[in-house]
Protein backbone atom coordinates (compact mmCIF):
# COMPACT_ATOMS: atom_id res chain seq x y z
CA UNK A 1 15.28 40.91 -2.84
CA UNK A 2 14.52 38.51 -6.11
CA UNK A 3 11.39 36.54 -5.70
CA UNK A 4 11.40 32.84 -6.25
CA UNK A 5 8.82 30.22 -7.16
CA UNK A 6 9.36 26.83 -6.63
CA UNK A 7 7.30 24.13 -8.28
CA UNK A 8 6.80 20.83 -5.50
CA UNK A 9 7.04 20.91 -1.95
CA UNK A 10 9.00 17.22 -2.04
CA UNK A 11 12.36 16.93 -0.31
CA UNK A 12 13.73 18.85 -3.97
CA UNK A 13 11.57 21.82 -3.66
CA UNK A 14 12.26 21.98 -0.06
CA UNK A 15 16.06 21.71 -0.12
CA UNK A 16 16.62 24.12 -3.19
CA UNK A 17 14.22 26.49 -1.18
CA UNK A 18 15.92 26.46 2.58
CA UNK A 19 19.54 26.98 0.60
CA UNK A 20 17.58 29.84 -1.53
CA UNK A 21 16.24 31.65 1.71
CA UNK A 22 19.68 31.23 3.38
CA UNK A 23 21.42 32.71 0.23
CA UNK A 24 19.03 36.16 0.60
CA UNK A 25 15.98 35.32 -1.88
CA UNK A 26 12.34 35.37 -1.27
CA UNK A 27 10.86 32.30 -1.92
CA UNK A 28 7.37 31.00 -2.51
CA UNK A 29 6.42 27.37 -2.61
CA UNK A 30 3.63 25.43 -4.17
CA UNK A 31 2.55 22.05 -3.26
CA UNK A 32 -0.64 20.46 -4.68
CA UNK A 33 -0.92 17.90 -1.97
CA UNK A 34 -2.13 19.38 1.58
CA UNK A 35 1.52 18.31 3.18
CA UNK A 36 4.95 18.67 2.46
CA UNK A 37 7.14 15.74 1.36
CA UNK A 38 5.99 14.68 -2.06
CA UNK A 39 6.70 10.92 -2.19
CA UNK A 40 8.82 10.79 1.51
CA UNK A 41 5.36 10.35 2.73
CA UNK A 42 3.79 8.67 5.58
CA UNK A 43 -0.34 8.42 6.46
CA UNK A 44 -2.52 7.44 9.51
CA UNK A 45 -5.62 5.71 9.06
CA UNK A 46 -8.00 4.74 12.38
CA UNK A 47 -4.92 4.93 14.57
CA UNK A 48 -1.82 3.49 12.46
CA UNK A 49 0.81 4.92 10.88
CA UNK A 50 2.11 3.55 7.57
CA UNK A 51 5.75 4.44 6.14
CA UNK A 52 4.84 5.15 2.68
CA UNK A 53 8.37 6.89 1.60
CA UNK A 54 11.50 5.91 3.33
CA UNK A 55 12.65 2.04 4.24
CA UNK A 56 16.22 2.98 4.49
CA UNK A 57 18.35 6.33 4.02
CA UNK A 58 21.43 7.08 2.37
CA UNK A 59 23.01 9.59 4.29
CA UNK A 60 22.10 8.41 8.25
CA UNK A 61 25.24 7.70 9.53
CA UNK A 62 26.93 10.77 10.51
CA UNK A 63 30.17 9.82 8.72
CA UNK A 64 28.77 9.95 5.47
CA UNK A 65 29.27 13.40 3.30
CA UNK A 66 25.16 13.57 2.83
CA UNK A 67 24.64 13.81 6.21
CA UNK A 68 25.50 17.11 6.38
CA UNK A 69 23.05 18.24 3.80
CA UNK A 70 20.21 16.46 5.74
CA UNK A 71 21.19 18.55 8.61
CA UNK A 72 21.78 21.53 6.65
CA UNK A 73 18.12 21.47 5.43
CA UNK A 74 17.03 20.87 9.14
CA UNK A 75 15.92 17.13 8.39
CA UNK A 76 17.95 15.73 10.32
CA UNK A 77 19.86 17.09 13.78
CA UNK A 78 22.49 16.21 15.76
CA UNK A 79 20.73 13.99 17.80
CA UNK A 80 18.12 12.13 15.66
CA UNK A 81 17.49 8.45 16.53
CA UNK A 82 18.55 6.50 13.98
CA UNK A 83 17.40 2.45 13.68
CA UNK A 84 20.02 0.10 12.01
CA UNK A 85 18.23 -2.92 12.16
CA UNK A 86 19.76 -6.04 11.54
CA UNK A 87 18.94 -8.45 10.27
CA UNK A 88 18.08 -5.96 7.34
CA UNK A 89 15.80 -8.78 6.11
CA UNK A 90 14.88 -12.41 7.26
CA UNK A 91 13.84 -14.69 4.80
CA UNK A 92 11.37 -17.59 6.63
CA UNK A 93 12.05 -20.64 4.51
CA UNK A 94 11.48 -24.14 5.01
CA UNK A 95 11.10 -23.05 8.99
CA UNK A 96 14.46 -21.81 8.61
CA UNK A 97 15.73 -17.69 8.79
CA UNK A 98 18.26 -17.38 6.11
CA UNK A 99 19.27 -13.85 7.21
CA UNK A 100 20.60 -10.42 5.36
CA UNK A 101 23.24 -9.15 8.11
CA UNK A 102 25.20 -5.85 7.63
CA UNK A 103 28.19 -7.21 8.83
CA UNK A 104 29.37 -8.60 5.98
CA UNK A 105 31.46 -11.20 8.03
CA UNK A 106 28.71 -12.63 9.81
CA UNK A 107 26.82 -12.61 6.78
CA UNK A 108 29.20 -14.94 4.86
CA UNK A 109 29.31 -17.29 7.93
CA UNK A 110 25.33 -17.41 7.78
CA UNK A 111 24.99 -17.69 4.41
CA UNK A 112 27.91 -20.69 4.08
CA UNK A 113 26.31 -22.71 6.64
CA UNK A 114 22.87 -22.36 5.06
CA UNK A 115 24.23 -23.28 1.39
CA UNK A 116 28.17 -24.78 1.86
CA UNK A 117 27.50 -25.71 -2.01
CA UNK A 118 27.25 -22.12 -2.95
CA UNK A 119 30.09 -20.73 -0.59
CA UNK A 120 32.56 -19.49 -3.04
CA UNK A 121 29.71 -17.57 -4.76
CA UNK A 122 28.87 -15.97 -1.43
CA UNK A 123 32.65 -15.11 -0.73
CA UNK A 124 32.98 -13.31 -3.87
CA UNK A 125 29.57 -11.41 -3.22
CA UNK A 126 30.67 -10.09 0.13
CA UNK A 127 33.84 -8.75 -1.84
CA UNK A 128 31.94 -7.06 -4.02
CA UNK A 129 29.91 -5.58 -1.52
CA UNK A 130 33.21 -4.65 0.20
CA UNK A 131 34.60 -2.69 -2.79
CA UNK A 132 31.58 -0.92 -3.34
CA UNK A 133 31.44 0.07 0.27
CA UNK A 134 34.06 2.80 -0.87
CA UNK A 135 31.97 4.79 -2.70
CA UNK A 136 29.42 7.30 -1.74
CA UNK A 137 27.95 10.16 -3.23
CA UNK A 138 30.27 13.32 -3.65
CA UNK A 139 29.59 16.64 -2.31
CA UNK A 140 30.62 19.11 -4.60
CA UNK A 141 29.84 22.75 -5.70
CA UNK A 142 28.86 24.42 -9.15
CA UNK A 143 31.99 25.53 -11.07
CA UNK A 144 32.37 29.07 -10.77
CA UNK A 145 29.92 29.27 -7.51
CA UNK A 146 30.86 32.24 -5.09
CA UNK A 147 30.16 30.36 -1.86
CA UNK A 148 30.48 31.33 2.10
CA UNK A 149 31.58 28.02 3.26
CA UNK A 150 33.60 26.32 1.15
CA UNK A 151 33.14 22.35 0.97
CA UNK A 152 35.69 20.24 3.20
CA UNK A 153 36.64 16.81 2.27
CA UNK A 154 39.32 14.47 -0.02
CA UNK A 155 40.07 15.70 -3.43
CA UNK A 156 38.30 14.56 -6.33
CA UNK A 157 41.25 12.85 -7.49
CA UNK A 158 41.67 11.18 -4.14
CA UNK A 159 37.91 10.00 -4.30
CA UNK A 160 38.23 8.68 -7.81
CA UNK A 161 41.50 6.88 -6.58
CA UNK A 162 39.43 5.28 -3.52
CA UNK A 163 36.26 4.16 -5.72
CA UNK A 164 38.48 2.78 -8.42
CA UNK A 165 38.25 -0.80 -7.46
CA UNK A 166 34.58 -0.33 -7.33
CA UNK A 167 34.32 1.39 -11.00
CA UNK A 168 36.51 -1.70 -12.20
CA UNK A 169 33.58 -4.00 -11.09
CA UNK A 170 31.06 -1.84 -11.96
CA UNK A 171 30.67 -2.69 -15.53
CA UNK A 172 30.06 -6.30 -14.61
CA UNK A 173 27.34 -5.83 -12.56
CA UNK A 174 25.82 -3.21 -14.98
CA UNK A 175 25.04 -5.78 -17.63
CA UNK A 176 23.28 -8.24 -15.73
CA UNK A 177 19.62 -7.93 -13.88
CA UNK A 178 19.22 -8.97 -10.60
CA UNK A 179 17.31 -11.69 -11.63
CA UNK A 180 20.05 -13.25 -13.61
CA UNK A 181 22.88 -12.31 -11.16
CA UNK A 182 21.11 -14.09 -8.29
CA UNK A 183 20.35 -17.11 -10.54
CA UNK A 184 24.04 -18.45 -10.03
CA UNK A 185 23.44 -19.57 -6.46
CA UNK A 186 21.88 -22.99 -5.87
CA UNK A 187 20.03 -22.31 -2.66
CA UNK A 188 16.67 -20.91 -3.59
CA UNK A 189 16.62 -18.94 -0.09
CA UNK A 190 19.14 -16.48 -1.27
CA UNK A 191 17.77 -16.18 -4.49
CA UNK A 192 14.76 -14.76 -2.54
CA UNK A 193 16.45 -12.95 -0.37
CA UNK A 194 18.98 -11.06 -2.73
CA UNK A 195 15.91 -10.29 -4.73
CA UNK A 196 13.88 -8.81 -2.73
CA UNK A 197 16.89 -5.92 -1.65
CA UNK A 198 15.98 -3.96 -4.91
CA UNK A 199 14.02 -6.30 -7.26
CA UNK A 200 14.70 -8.64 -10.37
CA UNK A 201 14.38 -5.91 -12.97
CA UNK A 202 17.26 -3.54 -11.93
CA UNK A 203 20.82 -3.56 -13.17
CA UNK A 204 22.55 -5.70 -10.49
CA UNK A 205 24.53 -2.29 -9.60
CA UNK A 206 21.65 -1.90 -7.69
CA UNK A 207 22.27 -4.37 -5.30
CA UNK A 208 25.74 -3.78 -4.70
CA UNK A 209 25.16 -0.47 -3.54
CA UNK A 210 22.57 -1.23 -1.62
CA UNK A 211 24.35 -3.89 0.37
CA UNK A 212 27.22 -1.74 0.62
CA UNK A 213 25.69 1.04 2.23
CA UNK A 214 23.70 -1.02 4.75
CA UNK A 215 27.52 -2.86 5.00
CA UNK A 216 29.47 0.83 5.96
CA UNK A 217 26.70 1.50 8.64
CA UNK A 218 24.39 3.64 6.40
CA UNK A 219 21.48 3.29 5.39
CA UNK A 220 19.18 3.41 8.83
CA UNK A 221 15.89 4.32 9.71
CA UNK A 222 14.88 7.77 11.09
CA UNK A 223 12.80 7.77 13.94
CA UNK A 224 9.60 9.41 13.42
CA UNK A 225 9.91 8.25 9.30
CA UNK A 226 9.78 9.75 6.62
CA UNK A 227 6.91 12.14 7.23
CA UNK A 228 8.77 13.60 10.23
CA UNK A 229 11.55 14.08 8.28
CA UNK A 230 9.71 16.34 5.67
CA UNK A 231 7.85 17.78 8.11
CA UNK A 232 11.44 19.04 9.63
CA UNK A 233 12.26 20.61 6.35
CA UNK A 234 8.88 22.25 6.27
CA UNK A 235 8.98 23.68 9.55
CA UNK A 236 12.67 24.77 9.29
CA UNK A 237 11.95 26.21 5.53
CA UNK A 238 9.01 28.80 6.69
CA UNK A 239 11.23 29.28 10.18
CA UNK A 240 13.76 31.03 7.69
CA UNK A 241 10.94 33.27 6.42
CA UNK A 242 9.45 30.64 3.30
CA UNK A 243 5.98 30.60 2.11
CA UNK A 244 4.05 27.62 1.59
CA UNK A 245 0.77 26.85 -0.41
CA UNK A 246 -0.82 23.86 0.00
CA UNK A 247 -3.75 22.33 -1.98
CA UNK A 248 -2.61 24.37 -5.17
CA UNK A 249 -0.77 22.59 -8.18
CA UNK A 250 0.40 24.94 -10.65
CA UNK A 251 -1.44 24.72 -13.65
CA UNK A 252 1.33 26.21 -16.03
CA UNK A 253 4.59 27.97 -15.86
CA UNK A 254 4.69 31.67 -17.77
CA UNK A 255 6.91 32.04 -20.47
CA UNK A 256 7.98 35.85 -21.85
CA UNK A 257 10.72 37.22 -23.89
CA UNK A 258 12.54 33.60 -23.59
CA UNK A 259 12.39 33.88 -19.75
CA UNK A 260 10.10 32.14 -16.84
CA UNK A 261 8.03 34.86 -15.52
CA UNK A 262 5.99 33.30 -13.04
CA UNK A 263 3.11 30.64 -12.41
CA UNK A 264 -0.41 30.33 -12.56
CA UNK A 265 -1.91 28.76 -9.97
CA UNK A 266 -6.03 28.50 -9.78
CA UNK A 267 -6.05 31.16 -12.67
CA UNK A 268 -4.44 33.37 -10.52
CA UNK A 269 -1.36 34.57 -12.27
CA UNK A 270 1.96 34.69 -9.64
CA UNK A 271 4.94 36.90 -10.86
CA UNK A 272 8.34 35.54 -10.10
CA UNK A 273 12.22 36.30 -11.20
CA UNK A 274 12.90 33.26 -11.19
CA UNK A 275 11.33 29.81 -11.26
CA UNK A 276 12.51 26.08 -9.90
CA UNK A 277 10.62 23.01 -10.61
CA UNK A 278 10.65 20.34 -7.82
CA UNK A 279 7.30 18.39 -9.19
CA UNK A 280 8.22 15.27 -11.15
CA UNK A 281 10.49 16.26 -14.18
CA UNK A 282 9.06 13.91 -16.28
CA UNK A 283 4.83 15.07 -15.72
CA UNK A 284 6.71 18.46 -15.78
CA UNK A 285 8.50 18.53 -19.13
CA UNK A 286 4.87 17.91 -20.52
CA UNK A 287 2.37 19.48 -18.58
CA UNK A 288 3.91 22.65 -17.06
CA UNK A 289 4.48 25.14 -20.53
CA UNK A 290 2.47 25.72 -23.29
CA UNK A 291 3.69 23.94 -25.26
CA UNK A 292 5.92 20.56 -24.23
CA UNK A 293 9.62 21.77 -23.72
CA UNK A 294 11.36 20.86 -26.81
CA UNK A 295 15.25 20.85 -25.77
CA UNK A 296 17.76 17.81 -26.52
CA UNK A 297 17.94 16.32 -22.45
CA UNK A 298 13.86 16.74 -22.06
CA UNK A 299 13.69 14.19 -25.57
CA UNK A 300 16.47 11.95 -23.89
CA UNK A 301 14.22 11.96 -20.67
CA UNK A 302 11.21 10.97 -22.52
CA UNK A 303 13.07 8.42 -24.42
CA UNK A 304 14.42 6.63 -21.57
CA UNK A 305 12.44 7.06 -18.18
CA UNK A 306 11.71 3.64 -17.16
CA UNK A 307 8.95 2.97 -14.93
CA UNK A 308 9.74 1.89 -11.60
CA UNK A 309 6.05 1.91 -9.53
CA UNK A 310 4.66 -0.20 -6.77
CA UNK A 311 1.38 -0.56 -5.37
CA UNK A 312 1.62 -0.63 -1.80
CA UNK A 313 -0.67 -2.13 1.00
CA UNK A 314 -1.06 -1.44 4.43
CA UNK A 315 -2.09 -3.18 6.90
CA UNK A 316 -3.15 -2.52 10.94
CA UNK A 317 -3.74 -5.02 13.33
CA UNK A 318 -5.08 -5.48 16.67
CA UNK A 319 -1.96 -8.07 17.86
CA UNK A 320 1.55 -7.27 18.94
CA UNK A 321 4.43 -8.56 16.71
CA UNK A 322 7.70 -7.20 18.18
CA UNK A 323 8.82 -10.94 18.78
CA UNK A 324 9.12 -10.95 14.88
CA UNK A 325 11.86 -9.01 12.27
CA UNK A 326 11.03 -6.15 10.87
CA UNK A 327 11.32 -7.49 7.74
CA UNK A 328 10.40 -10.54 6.77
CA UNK A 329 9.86 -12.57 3.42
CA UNK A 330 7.12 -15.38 3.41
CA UNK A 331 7.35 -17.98 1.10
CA UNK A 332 3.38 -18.80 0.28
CA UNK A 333 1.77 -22.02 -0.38
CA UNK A 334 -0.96 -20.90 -1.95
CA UNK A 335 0.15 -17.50 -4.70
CA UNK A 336 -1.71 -14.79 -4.77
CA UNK A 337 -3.07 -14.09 -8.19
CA UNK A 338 -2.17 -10.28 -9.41
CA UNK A 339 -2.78 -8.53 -12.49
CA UNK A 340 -1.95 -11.55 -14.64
CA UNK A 341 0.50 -13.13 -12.34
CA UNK A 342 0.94 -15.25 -9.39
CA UNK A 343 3.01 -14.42 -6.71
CA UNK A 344 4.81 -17.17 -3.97
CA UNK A 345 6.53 -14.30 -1.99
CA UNK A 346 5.70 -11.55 0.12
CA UNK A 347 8.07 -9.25 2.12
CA UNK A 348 6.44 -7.65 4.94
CA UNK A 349 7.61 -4.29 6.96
CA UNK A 350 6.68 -5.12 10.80
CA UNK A 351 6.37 -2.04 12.64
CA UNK A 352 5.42 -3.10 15.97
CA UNK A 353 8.75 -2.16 17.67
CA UNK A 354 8.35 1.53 16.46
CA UNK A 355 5.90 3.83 19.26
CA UNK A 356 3.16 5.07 18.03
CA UNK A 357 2.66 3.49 14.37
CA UNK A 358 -0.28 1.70 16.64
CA UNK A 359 -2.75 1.85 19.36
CA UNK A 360 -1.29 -0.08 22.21
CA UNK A 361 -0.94 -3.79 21.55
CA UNK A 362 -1.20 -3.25 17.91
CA UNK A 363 0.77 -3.09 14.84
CA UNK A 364 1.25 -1.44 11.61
CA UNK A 365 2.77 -3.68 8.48
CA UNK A 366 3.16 -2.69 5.42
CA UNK A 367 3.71 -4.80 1.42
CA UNK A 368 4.94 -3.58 -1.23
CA UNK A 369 3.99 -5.19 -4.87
CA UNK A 370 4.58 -4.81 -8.30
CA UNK A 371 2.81 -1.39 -9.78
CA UNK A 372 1.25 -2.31 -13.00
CA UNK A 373 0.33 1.16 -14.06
CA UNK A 374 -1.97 -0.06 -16.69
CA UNK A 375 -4.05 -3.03 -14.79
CA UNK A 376 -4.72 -0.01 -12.46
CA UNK A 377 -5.65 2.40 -14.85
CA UNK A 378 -8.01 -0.09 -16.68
CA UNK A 379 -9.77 -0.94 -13.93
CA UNK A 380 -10.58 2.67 -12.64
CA UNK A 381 -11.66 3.22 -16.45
CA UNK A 382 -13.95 0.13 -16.22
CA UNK A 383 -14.85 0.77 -12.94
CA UNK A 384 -13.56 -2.22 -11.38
CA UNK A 385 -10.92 -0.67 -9.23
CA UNK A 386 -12.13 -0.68 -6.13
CA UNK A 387 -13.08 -4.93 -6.70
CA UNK A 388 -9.91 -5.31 -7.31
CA UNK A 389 -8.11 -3.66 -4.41
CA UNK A 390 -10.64 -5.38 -2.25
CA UNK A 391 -9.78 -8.99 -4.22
CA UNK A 392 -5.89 -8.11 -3.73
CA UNK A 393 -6.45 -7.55 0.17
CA UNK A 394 -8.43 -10.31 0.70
CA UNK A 395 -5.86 -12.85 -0.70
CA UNK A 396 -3.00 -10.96 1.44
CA UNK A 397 -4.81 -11.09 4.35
CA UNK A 398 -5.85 -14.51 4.05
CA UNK A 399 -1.87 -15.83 3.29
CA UNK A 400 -0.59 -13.79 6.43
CA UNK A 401 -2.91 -15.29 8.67
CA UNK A 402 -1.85 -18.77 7.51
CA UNK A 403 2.36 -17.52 8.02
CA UNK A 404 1.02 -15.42 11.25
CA UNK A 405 -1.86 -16.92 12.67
CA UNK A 406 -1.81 -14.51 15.54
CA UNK A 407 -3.33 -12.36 13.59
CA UNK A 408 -5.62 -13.74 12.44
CA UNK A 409 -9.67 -12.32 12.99
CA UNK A 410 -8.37 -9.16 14.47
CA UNK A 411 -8.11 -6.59 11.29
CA UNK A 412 -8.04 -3.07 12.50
CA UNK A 413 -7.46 -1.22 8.70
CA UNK A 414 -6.41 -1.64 5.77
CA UNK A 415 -5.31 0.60 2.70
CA UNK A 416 -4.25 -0.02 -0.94
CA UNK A 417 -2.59 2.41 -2.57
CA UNK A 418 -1.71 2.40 -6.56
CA UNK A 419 0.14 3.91 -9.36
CA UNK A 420 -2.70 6.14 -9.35
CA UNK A 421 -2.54 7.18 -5.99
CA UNK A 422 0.86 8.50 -6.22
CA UNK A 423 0.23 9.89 -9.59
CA UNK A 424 -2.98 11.66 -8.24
CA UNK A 425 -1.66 12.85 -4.60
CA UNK A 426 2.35 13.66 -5.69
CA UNK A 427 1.94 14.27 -9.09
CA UNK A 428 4.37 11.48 -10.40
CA UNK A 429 4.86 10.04 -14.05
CA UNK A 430 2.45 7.46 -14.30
CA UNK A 431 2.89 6.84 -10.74
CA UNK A 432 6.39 5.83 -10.30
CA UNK A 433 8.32 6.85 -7.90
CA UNK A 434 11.91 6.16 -9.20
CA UNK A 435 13.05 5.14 -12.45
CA UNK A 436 13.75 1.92 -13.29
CA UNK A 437 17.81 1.02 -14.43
CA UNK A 438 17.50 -1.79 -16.48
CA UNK A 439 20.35 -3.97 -17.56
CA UNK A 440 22.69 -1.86 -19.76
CA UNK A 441 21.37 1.94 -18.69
CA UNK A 442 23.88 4.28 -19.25
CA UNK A 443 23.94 6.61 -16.28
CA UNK A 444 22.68 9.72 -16.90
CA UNK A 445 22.84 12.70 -15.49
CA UNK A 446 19.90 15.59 -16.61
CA UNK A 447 20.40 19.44 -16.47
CA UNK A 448 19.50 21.74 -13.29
CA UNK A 449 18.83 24.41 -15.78
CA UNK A 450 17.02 25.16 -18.86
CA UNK A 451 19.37 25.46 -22.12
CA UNK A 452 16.23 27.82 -23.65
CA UNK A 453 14.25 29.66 -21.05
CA UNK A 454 16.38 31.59 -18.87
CA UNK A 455 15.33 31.93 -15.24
CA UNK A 456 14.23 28.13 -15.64
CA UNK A 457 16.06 25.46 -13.40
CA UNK A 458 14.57 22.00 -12.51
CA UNK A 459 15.24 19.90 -9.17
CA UNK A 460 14.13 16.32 -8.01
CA UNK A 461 14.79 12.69 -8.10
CA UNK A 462 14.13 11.88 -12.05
CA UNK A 463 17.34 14.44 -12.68
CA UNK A 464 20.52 11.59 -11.66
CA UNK A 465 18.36 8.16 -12.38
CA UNK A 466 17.29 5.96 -10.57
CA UNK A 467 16.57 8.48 -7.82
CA UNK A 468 15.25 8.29 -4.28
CA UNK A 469 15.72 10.70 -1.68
CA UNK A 470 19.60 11.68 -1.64
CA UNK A 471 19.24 12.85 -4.98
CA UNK A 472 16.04 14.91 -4.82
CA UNK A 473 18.35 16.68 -1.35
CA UNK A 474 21.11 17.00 -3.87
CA UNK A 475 19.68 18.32 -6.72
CA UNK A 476 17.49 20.32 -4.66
CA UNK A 477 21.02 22.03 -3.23
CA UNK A 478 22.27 22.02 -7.09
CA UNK A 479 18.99 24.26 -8.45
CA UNK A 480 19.83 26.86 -5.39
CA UNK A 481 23.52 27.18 -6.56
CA UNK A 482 22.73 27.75 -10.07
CA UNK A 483 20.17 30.43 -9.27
CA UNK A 484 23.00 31.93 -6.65
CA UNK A 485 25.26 31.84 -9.85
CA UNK A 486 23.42 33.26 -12.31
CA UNK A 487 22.33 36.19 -10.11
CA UNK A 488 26.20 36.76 -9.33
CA UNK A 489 24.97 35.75 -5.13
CA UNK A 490 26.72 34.29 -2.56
CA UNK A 491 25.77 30.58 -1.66
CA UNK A 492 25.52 30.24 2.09
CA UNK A 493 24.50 26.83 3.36
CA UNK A 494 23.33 28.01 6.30
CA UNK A 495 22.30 31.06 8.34
């Protein structure tokens, strides 16, 4: 039986492991963090639980091709509880809850009544959205893969012919940010509100698909989060006979003769036949060899990995707040001043409907901001960093208490987490957790395998930008199949 290492014990290393131990290798797995799930992460602190990974999941709703791999790779069952919450988001403005519903029929009525002067804009959105609602990630196998199963579903041609619409339009949102797109409509509401989905700096593309999945009844919430969800994977990988180290980052992957040998881990060195890297591509192209891997798609990744980080604040209170959304977006009277700029809106994840993310009669809400690698990086260097998480929470606190006075005086906890928390806990390039698609990205696609080292094959989100979960599953699934073809085995996607 051929020994394999994998490199990240994220929803990539996971997946490419499970399908590895189903196709008849031994695998090993090392994680530097002390629990699975890389950056699908969740974390308790005096009692609360804070979603730190997933909001939403491509790949919920059990008609959608990608729920089978979730299931496959025992994150998902039969049964899980999924949340489709809707609204998606409420916007509080002016007194007033301009509203982001799936259906995309009630949403046009909403949003026409709210703005009548921006009405044919919103028709022609929920369109779009419409079109795009036909496409969805494909399932598909290696060429040349000897498989047990093989995959079910419409043609290739057949998809292409159904997404065609979408691919038309696709090129028109791909020039334009967010920011610029939303810019059209009068009503300063839905600016807000179409913002917040995905963020001013992205392509517009990103919207689209995000509104369209939420639109065809994907994109829920698994109950239990994110953390149960790699926790699943981890149980179900070492079920199948997988062993896990925790607490022990590989320092360097072995190179002999052309071919990856093995790892060392804590100066230990750990022989393997083959190798799979599931830790962030982009730290890993740099940090992991002797040398920095010099091939033509690792200079291309370096050349055009935008940085899409957050720093992310939690937040538990002693006050129940299941009469409000679940996601909300507060305009602010007063900005809060951050790293240079001011910000008049905050979007806040309400968890009080969810058992226990609290103690009873609590709640657990969580912000997301803008990363700002460097401010962060400064201030640890200048030892201000701690100041200024403190100065950030202060200012949040004291602008939720003024939109949500019933909170107000009864603080439980509070956490603040950076670029450099991801970077230092998950490993991540400079702390981002996707990459950023700018206006004009051509979509990219990198390599599973090495074109040098044989034995070499990489797997995560940084692989099919801009990333996220379903393609750190899929390219996960991808890694195992090349290693099944190379070593002339048979894939089996399940036991």
């Amino acid at each position: 039986m051929k020994k394999v290492i994998i490199v990240g014990a994220g929803i990539a290393g996971m997946a490419a492991g499970i399908y590895a131990l189903q196709s008849g290798f031994e695998v090993m797995l090392f994680e530097q963090h002390t629990i699975p799930g890389g950056n699908c992460t969740s974390w308790k602190r005096k009692g609360y639980l804070f979603e730190g990974g997933m909001h939403w999941l491509t790949g919920s709703d059990k008609q959608q091709p990608l729920r089978r791999l979730w299931e496959e790779t025992g994150a998902l069952t039969k049964d899980t509880k999924i949340h489709n919450r809707d609204p998606f988001i409420t916007y509080v403005h002016n007194g007033q809850n301009v509203c982001l519903y799936r259906d995309l029929v009630k949403l046009q009525e909403h949003l026409c009544s709210i703005s009548p002067e921006d009405s044919t804009l919103i028709r022609r959105l929920c369109r779009d959205v419409k079109t795009f609602a036909a496409m969805s990630m494909p399932i598909m196998n290696i060429p040349g893969l000897k498989v047990k199963t093989k995959e079910k579903g419409p043609s290739m041609l057949g998809m292409l012919l159904k997404m065609l619409p979408a691919l038309l339009r696709m090129n028109h949102f791909a020039k334009q940010s967010i920011g610029e797109y939303v810019k059209q409509f009068k009503h300063p509401a839905i600016r807000s509100l179409l913002t917040h989905i995905a963020g001013e700096d992205y392509a517009s593309t990103a919207l689209m698909f995000t509104l369209a999945c939420l639109s065809s009844g994907d994109g829920g919430y698994v109950e239990g989060g994110s953390l149960k969800m790699a926790t699943n994977m981890a149980n179900y990988f070492k079920q199948l006979g997988g062993t896990v180290q925790y607490g022990l980052p590989v320092e360097k992957i072995t190179i002999e003769g052309g071919k990856a040998t093995g790892v060392m881990v804590a100066g230990t060195y750990h022989t393997a036949d083959d190798v799979i890297v599931a830790s962030d591509t982009r730290s890993a192209i740099d940090q992991l060899f002797d040398q920095p891997l010099q091939e033509p798609w690792a200079e291309n990744m370096r050349s055009n990995t935008g940085l899409a980080n957050c720093t992310f604040i939690s937040i538990g209170v002693e006050a129940d707040l299941s009469h409000l959304p679940e996601a909300i977006i507060f305009s602010l009277d007063k900005t809060i001043d951050f790293a240079g700029k001011q910000i008049n809106t905050i979007s806040v994840n309400n968890y009080a409907s969810y058992q226990g993310y609290a103690p009873q009669g609590g709640t657990a809400l969580t912000l997301i901001l803008d990363g700002n690698y460097e401010y962060w990086k400064t201030s640890k260097e200048n030892g201000s960093y701690e100041q200024r998480k403190q100065e950030l929470i202060d200012q949040i606190i004291a602008r939720l208490e003024e939109k949500i006075p019933a909170i107000t005086g009864k603080l439980a906890v509070w956490d603040v987490a950076t670029p450099l928390t991801y970077e230092r806990y998950c490993g991540t390039y400079h702390g981002s957790w996707m990459t950023l698609m700018p206006p004009g990205f051509k979509q990219i696609s990198y390599p599973s395998k090495s074109k040098n080292i044989d034995h070499l094959y990489f797997a995560g989100q940084r692989l099919q930008p801009p990333g996220g979960m379903p393609v750190a599953l899929s390219t996960g699934r991808q890694a195992a199949q090349y290693l099944c073809k190379d070593n002339d085995v048979v894939f089996r996607n399940k036991m």
